[in-house]
N, C-alpha and C. Protein backbone atom coordinates (compact mmCIF):
# COMPACT_ATOMS: atom_id res chain seq x y z
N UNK A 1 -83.58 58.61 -28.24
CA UNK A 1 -84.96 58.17 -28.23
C UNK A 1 -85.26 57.34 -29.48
N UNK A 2 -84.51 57.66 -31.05
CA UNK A 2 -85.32 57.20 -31.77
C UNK A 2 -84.25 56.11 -31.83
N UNK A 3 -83.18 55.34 -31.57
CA UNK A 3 -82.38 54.00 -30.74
C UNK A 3 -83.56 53.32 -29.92
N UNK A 4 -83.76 53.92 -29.15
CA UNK A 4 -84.44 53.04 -27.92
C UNK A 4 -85.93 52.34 -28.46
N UNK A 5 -86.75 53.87 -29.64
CA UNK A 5 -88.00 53.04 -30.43
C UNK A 5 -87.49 52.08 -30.79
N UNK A 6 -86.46 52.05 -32.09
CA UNK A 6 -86.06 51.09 -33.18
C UNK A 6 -85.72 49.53 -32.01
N UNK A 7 -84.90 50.03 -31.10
CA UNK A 7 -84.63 48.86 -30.67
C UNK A 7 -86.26 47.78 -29.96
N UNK A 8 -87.00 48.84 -29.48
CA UNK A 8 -88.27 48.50 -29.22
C UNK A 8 -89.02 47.66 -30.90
N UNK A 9 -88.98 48.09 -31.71
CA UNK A 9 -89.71 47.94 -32.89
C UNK A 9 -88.95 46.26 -33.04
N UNK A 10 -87.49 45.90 -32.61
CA UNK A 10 -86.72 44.76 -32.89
C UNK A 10 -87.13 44.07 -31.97
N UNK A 11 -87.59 44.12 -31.08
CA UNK A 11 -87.97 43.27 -29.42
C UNK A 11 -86.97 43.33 -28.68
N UNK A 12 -85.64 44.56 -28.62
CA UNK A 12 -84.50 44.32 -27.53
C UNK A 12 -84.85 45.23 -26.62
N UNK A 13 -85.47 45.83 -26.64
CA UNK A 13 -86.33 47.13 -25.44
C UNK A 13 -87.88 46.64 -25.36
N UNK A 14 -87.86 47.10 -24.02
CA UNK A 14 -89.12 46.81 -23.83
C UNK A 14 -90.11 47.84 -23.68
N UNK A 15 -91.63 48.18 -23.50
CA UNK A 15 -92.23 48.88 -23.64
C UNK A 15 -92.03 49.35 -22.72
N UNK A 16 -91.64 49.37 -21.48
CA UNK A 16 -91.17 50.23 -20.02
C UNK A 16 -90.14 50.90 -20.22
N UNK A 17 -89.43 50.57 -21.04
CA UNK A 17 -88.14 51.15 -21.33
C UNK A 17 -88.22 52.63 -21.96
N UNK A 18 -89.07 52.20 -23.40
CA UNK A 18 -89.93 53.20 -24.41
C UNK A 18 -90.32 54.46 -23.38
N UNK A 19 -91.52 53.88 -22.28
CA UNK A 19 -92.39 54.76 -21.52
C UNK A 19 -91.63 55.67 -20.68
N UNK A 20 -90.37 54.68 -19.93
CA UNK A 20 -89.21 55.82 -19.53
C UNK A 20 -88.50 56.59 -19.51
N UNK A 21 -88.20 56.31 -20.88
CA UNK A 21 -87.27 57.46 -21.66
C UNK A 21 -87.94 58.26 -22.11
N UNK A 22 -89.40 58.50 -22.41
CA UNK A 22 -90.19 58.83 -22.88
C UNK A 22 -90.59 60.55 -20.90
N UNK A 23 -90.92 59.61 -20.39
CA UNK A 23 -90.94 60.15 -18.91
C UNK A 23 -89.99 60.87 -18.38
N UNK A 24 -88.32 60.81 -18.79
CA UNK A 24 -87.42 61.41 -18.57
C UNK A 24 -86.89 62.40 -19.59
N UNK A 25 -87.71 62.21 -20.92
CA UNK A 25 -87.24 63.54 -21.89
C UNK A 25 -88.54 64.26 -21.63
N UNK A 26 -89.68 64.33 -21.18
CA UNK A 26 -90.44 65.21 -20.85
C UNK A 26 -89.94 66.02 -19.02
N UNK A 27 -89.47 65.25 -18.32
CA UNK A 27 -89.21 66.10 -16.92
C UNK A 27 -87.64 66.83 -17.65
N UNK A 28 -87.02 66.37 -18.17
CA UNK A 28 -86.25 67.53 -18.66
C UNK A 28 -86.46 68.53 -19.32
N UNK A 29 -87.30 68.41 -20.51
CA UNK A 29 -87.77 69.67 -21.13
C UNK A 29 -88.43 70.55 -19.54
N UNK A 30 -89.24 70.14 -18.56
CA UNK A 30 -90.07 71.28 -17.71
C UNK A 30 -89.03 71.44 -17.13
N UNK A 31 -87.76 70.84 -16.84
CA UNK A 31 -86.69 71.40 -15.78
C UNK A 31 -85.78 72.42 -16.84
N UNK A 32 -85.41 72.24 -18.32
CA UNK A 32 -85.46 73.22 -18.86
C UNK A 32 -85.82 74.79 -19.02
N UNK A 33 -86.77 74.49 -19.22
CA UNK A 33 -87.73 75.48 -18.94
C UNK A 33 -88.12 76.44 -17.30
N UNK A 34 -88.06 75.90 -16.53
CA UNK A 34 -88.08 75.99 -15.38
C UNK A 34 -86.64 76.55 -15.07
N UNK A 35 -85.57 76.08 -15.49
CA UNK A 35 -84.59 76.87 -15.31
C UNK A 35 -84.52 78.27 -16.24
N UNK A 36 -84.76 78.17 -17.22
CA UNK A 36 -84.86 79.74 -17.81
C UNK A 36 -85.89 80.60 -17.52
N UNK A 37 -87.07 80.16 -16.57
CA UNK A 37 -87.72 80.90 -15.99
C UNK A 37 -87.11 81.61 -14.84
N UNK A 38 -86.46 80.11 -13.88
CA UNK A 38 -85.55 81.04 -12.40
C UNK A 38 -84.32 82.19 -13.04
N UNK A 39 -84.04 81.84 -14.42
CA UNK A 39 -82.68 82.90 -14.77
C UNK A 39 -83.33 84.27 -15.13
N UNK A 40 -84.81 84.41 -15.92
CA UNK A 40 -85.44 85.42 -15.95
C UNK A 40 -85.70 86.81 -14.87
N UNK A 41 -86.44 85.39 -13.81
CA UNK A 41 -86.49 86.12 -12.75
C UNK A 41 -85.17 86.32 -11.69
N UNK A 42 -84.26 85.95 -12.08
CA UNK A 42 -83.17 86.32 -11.04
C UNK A 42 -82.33 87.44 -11.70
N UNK A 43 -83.06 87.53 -13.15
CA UNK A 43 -82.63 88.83 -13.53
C UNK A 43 -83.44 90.26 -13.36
N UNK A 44 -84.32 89.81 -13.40
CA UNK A 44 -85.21 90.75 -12.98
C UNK A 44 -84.63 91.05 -11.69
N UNK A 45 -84.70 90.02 -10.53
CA UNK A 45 -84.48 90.55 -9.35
C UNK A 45 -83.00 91.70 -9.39
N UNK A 46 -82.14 90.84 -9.92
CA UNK A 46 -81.10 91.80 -10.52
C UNK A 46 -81.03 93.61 -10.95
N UNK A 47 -81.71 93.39 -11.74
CA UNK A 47 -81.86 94.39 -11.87
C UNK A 47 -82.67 95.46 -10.95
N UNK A 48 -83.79 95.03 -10.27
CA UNK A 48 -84.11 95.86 -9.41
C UNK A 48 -83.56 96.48 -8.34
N UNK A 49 -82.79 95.25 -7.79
CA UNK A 49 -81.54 96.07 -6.69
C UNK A 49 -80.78 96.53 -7.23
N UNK A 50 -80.56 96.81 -8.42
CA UNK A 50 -79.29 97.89 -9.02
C UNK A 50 -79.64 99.29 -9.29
N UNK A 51 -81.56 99.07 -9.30
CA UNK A 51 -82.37 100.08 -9.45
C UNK A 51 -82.46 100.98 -11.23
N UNK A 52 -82.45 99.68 -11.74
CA UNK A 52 -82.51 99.76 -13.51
C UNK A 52 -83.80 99.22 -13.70
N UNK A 53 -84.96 99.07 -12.82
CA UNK A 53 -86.02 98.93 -12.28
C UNK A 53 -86.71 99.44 -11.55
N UNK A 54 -87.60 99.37 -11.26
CA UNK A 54 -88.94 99.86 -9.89
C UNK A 54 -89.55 98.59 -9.74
């Protein structure tokens, strides 16, 4: 990201470029996240059918 500013700041990127990469390190952080939520709960589920739960 901070390549793609600098190169933006030089005029070899363009501001769509900036906004994209910008657009694709935010849907990764929620797919991040979103995956350690499904691992939470698939532990949970885990555990309940083993009955180390209610």
């Amino acid at each position: 990201m901070n390549v793609l500013c600098s190169n933006f700041e030089q005029g070899v990127a363009s501001s769509l470029d900036v906004i994209s990469a910008e657009s694709e390190l935010k849907q990764a952080q929620v797919d991040y996240v979103q995956a350690l939520l499904n691992t939470l709960i698939s532990k949970t589920e885990l555990d309940k059918a083993m009955g180390k739960i209610k």
